[in-house]
Protein backbone atom coordinates (compact mmCIF):
# COMPACT_ATOMS: atom_id res chain seq x y z
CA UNK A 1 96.79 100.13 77.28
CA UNK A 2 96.22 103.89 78.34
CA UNK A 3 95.95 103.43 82.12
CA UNK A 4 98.54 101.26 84.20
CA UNK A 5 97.28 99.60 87.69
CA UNK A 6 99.11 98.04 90.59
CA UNK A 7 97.93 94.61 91.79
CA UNK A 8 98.78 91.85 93.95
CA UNK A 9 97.26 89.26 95.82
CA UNK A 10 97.58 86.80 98.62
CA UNK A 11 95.55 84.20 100.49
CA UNK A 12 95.36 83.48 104.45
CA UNK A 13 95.23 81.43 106.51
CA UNK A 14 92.72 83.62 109.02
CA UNK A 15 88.75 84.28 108.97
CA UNK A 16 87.97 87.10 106.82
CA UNK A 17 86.53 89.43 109.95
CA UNK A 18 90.42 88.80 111.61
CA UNK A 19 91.87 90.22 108.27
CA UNK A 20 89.62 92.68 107.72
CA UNK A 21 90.15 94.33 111.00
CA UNK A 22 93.89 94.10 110.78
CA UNK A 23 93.95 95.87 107.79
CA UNK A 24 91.68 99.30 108.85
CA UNK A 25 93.08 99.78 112.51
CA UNK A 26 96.16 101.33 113.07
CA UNK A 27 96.93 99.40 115.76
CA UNK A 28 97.09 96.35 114.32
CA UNK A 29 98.54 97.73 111.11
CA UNK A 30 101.97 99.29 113.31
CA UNK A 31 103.25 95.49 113.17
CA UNK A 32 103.31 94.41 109.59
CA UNK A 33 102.80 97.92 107.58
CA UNK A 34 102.56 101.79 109.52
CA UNK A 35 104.65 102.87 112.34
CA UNK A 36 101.14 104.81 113.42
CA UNK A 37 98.42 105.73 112.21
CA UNK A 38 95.92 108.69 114.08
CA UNK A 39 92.80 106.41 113.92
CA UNK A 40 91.04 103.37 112.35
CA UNK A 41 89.71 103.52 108.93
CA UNK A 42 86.02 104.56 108.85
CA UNK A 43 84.40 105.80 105.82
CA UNK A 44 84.35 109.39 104.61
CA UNK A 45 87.31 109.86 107.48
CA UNK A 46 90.62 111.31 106.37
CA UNK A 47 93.47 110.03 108.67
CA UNK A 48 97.25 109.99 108.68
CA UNK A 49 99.87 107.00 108.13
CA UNK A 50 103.48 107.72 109.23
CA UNK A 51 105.76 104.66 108.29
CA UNK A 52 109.40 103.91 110.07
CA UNK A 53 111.55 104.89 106.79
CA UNK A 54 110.03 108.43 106.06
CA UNK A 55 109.57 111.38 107.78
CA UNK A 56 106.29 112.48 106.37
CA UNK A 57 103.39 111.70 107.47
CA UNK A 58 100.63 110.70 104.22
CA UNK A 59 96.79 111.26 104.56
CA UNK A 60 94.16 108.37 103.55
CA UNK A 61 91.13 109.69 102.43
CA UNK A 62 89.02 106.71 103.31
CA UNK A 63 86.47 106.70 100.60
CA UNK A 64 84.67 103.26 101.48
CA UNK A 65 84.40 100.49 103.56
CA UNK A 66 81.80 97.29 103.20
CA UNK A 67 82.77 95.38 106.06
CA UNK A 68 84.19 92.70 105.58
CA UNK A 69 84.91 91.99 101.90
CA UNK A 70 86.32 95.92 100.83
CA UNK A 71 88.72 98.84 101.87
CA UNK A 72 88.59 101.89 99.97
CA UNK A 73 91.21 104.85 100.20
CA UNK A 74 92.48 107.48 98.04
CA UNK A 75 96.28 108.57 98.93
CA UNK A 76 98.95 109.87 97.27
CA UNK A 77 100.32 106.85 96.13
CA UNK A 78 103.08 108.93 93.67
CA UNK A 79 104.11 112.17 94.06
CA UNK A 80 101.17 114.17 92.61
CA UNK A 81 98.70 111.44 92.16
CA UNK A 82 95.61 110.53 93.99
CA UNK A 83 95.61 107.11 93.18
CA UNK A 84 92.43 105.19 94.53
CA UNK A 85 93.73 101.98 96.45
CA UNK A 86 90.21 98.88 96.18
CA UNK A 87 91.69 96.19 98.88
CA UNK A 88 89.08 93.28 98.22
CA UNK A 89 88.54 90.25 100.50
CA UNK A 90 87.03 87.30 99.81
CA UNK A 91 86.18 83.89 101.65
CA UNK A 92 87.64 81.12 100.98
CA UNK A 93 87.66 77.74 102.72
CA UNK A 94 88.67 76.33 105.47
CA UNK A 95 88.53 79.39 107.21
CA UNK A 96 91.09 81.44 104.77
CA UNK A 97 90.78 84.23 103.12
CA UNK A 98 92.16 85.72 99.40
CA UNK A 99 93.15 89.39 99.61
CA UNK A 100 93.36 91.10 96.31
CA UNK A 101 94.57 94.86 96.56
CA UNK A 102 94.22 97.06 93.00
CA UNK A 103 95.98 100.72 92.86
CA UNK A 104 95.73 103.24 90.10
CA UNK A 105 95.11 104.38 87.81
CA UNK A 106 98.54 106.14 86.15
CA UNK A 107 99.01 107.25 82.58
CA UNK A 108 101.24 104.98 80.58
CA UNK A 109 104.65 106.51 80.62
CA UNK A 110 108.34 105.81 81.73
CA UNK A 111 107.35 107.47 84.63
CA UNK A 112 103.85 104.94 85.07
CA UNK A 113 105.64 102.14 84.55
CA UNK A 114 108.49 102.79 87.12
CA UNK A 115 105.33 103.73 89.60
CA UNK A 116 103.37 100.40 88.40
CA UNK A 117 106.87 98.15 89.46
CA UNK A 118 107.58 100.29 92.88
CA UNK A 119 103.74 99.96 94.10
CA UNK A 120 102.91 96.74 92.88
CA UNK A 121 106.27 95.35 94.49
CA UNK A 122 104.93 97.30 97.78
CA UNK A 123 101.44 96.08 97.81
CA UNK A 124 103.14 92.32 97.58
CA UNK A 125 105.02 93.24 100.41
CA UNK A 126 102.32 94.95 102.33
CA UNK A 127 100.20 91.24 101.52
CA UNK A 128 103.56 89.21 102.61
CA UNK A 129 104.29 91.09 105.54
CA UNK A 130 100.62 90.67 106.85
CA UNK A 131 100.37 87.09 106.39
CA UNK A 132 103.58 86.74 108.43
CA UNK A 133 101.99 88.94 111.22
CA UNK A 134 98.12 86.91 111.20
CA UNK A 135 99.66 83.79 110.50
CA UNK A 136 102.89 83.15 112.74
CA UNK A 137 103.10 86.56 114.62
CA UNK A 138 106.49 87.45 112.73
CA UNK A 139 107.12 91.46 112.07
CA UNK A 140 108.55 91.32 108.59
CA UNK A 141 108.76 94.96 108.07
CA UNK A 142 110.74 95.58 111.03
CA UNK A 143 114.20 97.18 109.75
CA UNK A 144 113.26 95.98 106.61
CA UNK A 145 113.71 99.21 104.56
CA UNK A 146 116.21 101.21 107.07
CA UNK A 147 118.33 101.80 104.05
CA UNK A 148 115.55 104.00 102.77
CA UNK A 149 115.80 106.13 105.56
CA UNK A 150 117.05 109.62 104.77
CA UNK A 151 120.01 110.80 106.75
């Protein structure tokens, strides 16, 4: 194994259009994921993400977007690294929908593997924190990760 990827996955309990749209405008996102975000997703449109716990701002380049089974954005998911993020949705029934996000690619190293862990962890969170906001309205990630927060 040269390559190591992120992945996680999660189903919902919310038509695939609902979670689709929560996931590519900012709006939406600022209760389960971003603190802001300068616009919604649309392809071939570079945009910003702030989150509460860091001071920097990080730009999507949003590469693709087939509405509404796929999200497609480059970012720097580790400090030097483009990494590619392919956020796939699928129907399923009873009006749910599986989310499956894939990250990466990083080389295989101490350094990949500690990456691999750290995003994969996030993107679970990411997934958990959205079906708590679709699903019962709850903002998870609020104070969540103040202890991140750089004094």
């Amino acid at each position: 194994m040269n390559e190591l990827e992120a992945k996680a996955g999660i189903q919902i309990a919310k038509p695939i259009h609902e979670v689709y749209n929560a996931i590519i405008d900012p709006a939406q996102m600022s209760n389960y994921f971003i603190q802001e975000g300068s616009a919604k997703m649309e392809a071939g449109k570079d945009i910003t993400w702030k989150f509460p716990e860091f001071p920097d701002k990080f730009t999507i380049k949003v590469l693709d977007l087939k509405e509404p089974e796929e999200v497609i954005f480059q970012w720097e998911g580790s400090p030097g690294y483009q990494l590619k993020v392919d956020i796939r949705l699928e129907k399923r029934p009873d009006n749910a929908t599986l989310v499956k996000i894939t990250e990466g690619s990083m080389p295989n190293t101490e350094a990949g593997l500690k990456w691999m862990r750290g995003n994969t962890e996030g993107w679970a969170n990411f997934l958990a924190c959205l079906k708590a906001w679709l699903e019962y309205g709850v903002h998870l990630r609020k104070g969540a990760f103040d202890y991140m927060k750089k004094d």
